[in-house]
Protein backbone atom coordinates (compact mmCIF):
# COMPACT_ATOMS: atom_id res chain seq x y z
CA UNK A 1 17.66 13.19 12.23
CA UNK A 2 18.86 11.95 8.99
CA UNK A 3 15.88 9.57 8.71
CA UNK A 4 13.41 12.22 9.28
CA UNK A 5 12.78 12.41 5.64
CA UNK A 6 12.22 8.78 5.70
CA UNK A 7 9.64 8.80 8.07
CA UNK A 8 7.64 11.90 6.86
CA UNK A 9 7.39 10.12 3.31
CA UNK A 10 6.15 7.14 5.35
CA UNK A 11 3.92 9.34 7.43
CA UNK A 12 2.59 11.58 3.97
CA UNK A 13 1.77 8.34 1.98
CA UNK A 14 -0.25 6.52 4.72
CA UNK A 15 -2.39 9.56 5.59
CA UNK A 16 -3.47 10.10 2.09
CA UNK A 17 -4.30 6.43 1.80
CA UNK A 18 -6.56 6.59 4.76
CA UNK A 19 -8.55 9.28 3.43
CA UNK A 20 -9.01 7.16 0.02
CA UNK A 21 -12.63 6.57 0.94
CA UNK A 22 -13.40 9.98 0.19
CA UNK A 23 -12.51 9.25 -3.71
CA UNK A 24 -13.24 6.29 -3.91
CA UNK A 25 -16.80 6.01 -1.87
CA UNK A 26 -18.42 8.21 -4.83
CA UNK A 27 -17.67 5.73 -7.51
CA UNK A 28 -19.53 2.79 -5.43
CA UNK A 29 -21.94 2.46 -8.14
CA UNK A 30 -19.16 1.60 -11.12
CA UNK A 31 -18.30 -1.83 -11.04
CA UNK A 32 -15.06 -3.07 -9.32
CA UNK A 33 -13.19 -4.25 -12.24
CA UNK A 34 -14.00 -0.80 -14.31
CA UNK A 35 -12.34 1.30 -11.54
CA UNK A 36 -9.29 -0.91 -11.53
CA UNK A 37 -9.06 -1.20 -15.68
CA UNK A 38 -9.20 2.63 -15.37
CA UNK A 39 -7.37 3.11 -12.87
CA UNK A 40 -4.12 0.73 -13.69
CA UNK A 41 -4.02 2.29 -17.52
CA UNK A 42 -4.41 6.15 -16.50
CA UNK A 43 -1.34 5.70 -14.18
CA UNK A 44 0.81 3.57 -16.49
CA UNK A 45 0.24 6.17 -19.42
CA UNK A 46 0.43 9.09 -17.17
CA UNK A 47 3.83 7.19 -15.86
CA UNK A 48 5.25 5.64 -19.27
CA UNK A 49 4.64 9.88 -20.31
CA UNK A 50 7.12 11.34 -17.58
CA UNK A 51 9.46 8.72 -17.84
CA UNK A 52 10.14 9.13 -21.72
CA UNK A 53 9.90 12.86 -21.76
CA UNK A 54 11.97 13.87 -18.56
CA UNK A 55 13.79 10.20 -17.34
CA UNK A 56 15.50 9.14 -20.44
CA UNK A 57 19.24 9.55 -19.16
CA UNK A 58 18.22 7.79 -15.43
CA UNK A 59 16.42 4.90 -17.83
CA UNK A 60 19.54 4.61 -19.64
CA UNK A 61 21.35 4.48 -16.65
CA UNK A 62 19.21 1.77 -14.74
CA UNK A 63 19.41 -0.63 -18.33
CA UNK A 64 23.21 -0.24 -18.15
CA UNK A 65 23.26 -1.36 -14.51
CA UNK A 66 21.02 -4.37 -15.07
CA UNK A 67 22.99 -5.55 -18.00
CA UNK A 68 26.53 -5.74 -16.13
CA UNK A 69 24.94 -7.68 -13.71
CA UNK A 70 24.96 -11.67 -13.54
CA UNK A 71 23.00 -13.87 -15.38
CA UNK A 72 21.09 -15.20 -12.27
CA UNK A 73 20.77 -11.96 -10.76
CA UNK A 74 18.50 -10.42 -13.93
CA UNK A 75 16.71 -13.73 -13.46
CA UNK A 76 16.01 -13.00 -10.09
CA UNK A 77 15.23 -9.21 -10.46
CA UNK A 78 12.73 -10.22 -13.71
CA UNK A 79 11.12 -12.75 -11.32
CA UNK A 80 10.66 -10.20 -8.01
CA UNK A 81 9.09 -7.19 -10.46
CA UNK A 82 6.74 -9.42 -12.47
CA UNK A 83 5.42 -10.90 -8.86
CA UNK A 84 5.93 -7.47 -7.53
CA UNK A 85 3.33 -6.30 -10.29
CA UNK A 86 1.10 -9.62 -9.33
CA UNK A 87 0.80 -8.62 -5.82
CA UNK A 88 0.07 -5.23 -6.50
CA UNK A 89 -2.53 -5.82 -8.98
CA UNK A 90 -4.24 -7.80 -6.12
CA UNK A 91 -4.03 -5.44 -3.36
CA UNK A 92 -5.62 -3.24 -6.06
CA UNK A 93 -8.67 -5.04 -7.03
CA UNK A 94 -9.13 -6.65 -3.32
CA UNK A 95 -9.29 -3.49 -1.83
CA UNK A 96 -11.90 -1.39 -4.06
CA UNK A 97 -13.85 -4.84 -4.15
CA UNK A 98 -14.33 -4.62 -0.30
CA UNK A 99 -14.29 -0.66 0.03
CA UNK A 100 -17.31 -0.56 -2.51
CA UNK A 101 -18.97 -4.15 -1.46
CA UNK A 102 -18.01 -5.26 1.74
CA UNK A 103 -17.30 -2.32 4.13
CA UNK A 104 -14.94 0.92 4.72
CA UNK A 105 -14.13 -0.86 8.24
CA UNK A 106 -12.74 -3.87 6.20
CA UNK A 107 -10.55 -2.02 4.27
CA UNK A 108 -8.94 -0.32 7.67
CA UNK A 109 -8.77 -3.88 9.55
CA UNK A 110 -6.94 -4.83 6.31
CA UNK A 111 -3.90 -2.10 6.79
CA UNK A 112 -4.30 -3.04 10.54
CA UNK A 113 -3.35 -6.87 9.66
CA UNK A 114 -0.61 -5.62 6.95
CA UNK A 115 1.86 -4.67 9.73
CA UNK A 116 2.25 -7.28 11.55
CA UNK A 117 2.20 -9.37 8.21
CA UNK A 118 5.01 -7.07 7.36
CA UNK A 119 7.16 -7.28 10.32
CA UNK A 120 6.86 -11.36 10.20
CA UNK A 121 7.72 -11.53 6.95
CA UNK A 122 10.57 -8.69 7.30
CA UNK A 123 11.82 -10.47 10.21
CA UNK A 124 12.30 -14.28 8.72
CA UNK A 125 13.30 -12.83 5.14
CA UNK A 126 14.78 -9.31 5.80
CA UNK A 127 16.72 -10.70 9.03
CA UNK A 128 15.24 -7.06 10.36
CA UNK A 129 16.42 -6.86 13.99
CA UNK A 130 13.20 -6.36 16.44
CA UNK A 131 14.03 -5.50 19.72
CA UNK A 132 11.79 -6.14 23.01
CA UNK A 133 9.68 -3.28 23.31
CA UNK A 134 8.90 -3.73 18.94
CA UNK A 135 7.88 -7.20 19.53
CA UNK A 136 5.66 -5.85 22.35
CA UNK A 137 4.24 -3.50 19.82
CA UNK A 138 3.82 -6.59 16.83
CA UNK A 139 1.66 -8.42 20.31
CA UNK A 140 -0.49 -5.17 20.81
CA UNK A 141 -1.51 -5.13 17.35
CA UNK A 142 -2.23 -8.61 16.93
CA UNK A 143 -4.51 -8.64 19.82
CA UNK A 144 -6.15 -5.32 18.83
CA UNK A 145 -7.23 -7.11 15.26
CA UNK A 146 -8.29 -10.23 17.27
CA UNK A 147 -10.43 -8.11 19.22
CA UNK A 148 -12.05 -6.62 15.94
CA UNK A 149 -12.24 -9.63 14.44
CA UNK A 150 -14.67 -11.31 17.05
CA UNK A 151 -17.10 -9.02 15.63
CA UNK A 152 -17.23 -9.98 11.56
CA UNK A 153 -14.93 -12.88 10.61
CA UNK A 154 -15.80 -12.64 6.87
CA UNK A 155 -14.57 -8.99 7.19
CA UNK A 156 -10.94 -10.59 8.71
CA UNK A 157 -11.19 -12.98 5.69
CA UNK A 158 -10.96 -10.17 3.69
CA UNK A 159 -9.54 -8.01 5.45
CA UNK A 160 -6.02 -10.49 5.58
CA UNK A 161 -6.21 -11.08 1.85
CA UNK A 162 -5.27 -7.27 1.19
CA UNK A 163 -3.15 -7.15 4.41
CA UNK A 164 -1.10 -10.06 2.86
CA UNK A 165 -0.56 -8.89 -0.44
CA UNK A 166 0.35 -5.72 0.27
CA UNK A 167 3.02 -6.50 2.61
CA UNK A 168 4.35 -9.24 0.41
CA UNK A 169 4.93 -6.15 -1.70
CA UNK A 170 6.53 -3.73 0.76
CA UNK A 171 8.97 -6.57 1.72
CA UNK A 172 9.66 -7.80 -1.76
CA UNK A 173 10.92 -3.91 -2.83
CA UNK A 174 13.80 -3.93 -0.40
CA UNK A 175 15.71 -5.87 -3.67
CA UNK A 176 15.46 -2.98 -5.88
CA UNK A 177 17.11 -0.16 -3.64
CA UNK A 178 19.92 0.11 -6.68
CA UNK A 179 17.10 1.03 -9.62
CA UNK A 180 14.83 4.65 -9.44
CA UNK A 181 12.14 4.83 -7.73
CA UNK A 182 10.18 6.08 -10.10
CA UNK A 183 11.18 4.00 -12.83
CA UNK A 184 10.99 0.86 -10.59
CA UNK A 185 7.33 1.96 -10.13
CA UNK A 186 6.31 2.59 -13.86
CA UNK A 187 7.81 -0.72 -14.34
CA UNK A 188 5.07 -2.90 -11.82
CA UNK A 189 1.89 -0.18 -13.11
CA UNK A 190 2.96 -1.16 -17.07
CA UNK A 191 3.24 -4.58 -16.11
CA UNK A 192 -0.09 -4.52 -14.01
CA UNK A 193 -2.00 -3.19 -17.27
CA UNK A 194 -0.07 -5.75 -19.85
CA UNK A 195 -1.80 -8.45 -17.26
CA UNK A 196 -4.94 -6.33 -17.14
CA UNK A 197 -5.32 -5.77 -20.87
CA UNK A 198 -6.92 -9.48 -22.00
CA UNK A 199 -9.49 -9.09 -19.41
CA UNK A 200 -10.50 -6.12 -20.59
CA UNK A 201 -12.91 -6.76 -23.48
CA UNK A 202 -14.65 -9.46 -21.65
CA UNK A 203 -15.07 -8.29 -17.79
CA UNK A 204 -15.53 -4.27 -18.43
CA UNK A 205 -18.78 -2.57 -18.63
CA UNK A 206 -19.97 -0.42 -21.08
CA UNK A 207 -18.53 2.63 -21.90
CA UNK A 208 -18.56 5.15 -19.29
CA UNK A 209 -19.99 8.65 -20.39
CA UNK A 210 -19.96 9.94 -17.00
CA UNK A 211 -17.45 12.49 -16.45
CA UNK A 212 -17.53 12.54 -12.78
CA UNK A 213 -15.79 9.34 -13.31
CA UNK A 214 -12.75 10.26 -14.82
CA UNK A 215 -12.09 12.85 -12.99
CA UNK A 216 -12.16 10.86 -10.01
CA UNK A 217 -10.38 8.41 -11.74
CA UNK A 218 -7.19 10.42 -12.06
CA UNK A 219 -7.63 12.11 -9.00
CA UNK A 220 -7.07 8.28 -7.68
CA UNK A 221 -4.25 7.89 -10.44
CA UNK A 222 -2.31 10.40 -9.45
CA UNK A 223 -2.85 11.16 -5.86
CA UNK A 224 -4.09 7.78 -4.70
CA UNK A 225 -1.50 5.53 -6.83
CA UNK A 226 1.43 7.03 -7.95
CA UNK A 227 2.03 9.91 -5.57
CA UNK A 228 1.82 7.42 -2.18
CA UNK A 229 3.56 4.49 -3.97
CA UNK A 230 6.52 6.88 -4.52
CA UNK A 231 6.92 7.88 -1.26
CA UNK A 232 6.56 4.83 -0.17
CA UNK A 233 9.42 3.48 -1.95
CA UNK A 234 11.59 6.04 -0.85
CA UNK A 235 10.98 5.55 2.58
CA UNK A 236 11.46 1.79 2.10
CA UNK A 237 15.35 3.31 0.07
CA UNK A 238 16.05 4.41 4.23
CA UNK A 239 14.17 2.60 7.20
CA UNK A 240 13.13 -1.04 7.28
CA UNK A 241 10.27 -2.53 6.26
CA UNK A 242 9.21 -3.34 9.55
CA UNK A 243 9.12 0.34 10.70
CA UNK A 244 7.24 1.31 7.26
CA UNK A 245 4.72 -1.53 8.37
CA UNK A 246 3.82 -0.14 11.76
CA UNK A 247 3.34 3.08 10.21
CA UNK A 248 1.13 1.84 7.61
CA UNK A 249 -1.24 1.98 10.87
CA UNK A 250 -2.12 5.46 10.47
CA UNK A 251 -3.81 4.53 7.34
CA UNK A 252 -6.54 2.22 8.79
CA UNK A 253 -7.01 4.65 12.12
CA UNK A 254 -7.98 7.14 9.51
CA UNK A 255 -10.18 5.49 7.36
CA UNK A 256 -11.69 4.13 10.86
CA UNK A 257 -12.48 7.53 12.06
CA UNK A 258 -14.46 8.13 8.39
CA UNK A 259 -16.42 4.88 8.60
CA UNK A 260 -17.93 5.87 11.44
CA UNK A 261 -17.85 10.22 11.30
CA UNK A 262 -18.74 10.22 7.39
CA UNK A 263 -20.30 6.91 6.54
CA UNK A 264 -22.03 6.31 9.62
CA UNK A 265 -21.03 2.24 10.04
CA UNK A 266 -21.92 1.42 13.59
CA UNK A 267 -19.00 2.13 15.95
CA UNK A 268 -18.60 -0.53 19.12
CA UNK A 269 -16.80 -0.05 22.03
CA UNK A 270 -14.86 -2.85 21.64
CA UNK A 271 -13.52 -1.39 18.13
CA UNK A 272 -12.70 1.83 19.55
CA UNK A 273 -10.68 -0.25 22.21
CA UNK A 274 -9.06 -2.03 19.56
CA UNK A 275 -7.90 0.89 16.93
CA UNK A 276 -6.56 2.33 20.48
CA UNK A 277 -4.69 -0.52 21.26
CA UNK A 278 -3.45 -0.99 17.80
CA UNK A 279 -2.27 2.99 17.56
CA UNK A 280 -0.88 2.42 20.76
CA UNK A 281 1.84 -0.14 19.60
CA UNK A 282 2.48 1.94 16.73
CA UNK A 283 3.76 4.97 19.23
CA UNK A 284 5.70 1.78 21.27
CA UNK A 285 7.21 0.30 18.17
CA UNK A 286 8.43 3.67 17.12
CA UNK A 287 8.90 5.15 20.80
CA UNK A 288 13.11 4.98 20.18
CA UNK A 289 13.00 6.81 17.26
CA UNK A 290 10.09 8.80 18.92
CA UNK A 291 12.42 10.31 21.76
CA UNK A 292 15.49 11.39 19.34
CA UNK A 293 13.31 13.16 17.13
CA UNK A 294 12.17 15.70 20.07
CA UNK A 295 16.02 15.73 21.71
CA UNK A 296 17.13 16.54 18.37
C-alpha cells in the first residue's frame, strides 16, 4: 500500500501525456523547432521563478550535499545531468517533429517501444530483478510492436528514436534520488535552453503574433512538461524503472484511441490486436502488485 502513491504519480503523468495530441495537434502549422524554442524557455523561466522565490533553503541544501561529496562523484553527477538534459532535449524535438509531420500513431508506437527499452536497459544497468511472469509481459510487448511495425517501418524508425531517448532518461534519473525533484528538474529544462539558445537566431521563424500560440504554449509548459516530469520523478524516488516503463504504456493506448476517434488515421485490425496485446502485458507485468492493491 505504501507504493500506491508511487504508482498513481506514474499512472497521473502517463495519462496526461497521452492526451498531448489534443495541445499539441492545433499548433501543426508552427514549425517544429519554434514549438520546442518556446516551449524549453517558458518552462525553464517559469521553473528558475519558483525555485528562487519559494526553494531557496532546499537549493541551499542540495549545493551543500553536492559539495561534501567526492571529487569523482560531482564528476559523475555533472556528467549524468548534462546528458540527462541531452536526452531530454531529443525526446522533445523527436516527438513534436513526428506528432506534427509524421503521424499521432508514431508518437504512441514510440511510448509502446520505450518500455521494453526501459526494462532492458533497467535490467543490465539497474540490476532490476524481473521475475517470470514480467519477462512474459517485456515478450508480449515486443511482439505487439512487431506486429505494428509490419505495417509502416519508417514509423518504427521513428518511433524507436523517441522510445530510446526517453528511456535512456528514465533509467539515467535513478542516480539523483538524494537531490529534489523539482530542483533536479529545473536543472535538465535550464540546461536544455543554455543548449537551445545558439540555435535560436538562426533556425526560428519569425516572430509569432498569434496568441493562440502562447497560450497553448504554456498550457504545454506547464501541464505537458513540468507537471508530468515531476511526477514522474517521484514515482521513479519509489518503484523501479522497469515498473514506471510498463506503465508508460497507458500513454501510447491513449493517444492510439485519439488517432483514430479524433484524427481519423485509419485503424487496422491488426493494430487493434497489437495495442491489446501490448496493454495486456502491462496488466501481467503489474498483475503482483495488481492483486495486493484490491486485498489491501
Amino acid at each position: 500500500m505504501n507504493n500506491l502513491k508511487y504508482y498513481l504519480a506514474a499512472i497521473t503523468a502517463f495519462t496526461l501525456w497521452g492526451t498531448f495530441s489534443l495541445v499539441l495537434k492545433p499548433l501543426h502549422s508552427f514549425a517544429s523547432s519554434d514549438i520546442l524554442f518556446y516551449r524549453v524557455f517558458s518552462c525553464a523561466i517559469i521553473m528558475t521563478v519558483v525555485s528562487l522565490l519559494f526553494k531557496r533553503k532546499t537549493l541551499t541544501e542540495n549545493l551543500s550535499y553536492f559539495k561534501s561529496i567526492s571529487k569523482k562523484s560531482k564528476r559523475d553527477l555533472i556528467v549524468l545531468n548534462i546528458g540527462s538534459s541531452i536526452l531530454l532535449t531529443a525526446n522533445w524535438f523527436s516527438f513534436i517533429y513526428v506528432m506534427n509531420h509524421v503521424s499521432v500513431r508514431a508518437t504512441s508506437v514510440a511510448y509502446l517501444v520505450c518500455p521494453i527499452i526501459t526494462t532492458i536497459l533497467a535490467y543490465f544497468l539497474l540490476k532490476d530483478k524481473l521475475s517470470k511472469l514480467q519477462w512474459l509481459s517485456v515478450f508480449l510487448s515486443l511482439a505487439g510492436c512487431i506486429l505494428l511495425s509490419y505495417a509502416n517501418m519508417i514509423d518504427m524508425f521513428y518511433s524507436s528514436l523517441i522510445g530510446f531517448t526517453y528511456a535512456a532518461y528514465l533509467v539515467s534519473q535513478n542516480k539523483n534520488k538524494q537531490f529534489d525533484k523539482f530542483l533536479i528538474l529545473n536543472f535538465h529544462i535550464l540546461l536544455s535552453a543554455l543548449i537551445l539558445l545558439p540555435f535560436f537566431p538562426a533556425y526560428s521563424g519569425s516572430f509569432i503574433t498569434d496568441f493562440k500560440f502562447y497560450v497553448y504554449i504554456e498550457i504545454i509548459a506547464v501541464m505537458y512538461t513540468i507537471v508530468p516530469l515531476l511526477l514522474n520523478l517521484f514515482a521513479l524516488s519509489g518503484i523501479s524503472s522497469s515498473k514506471v516503463g510498463m506503465i508508460l504504456n497507458i500513454n501510447p493506448i491513449i493517444a492510439f484511441a485519439l488517432s483514430g476517434i479524433v484524427y481519423h488515421e485509419p485503424l487496422g485490425a491488426l493494430q487493434i490486436f497489437a495495442y491489446a496485446l501490448i496493454f495486456l502485458a502491462v496488466i501481467v507485468f503489474n498483475g503482483k502488485e495488481i492483486i495486493s492493491f484490491r486485498k489491501t
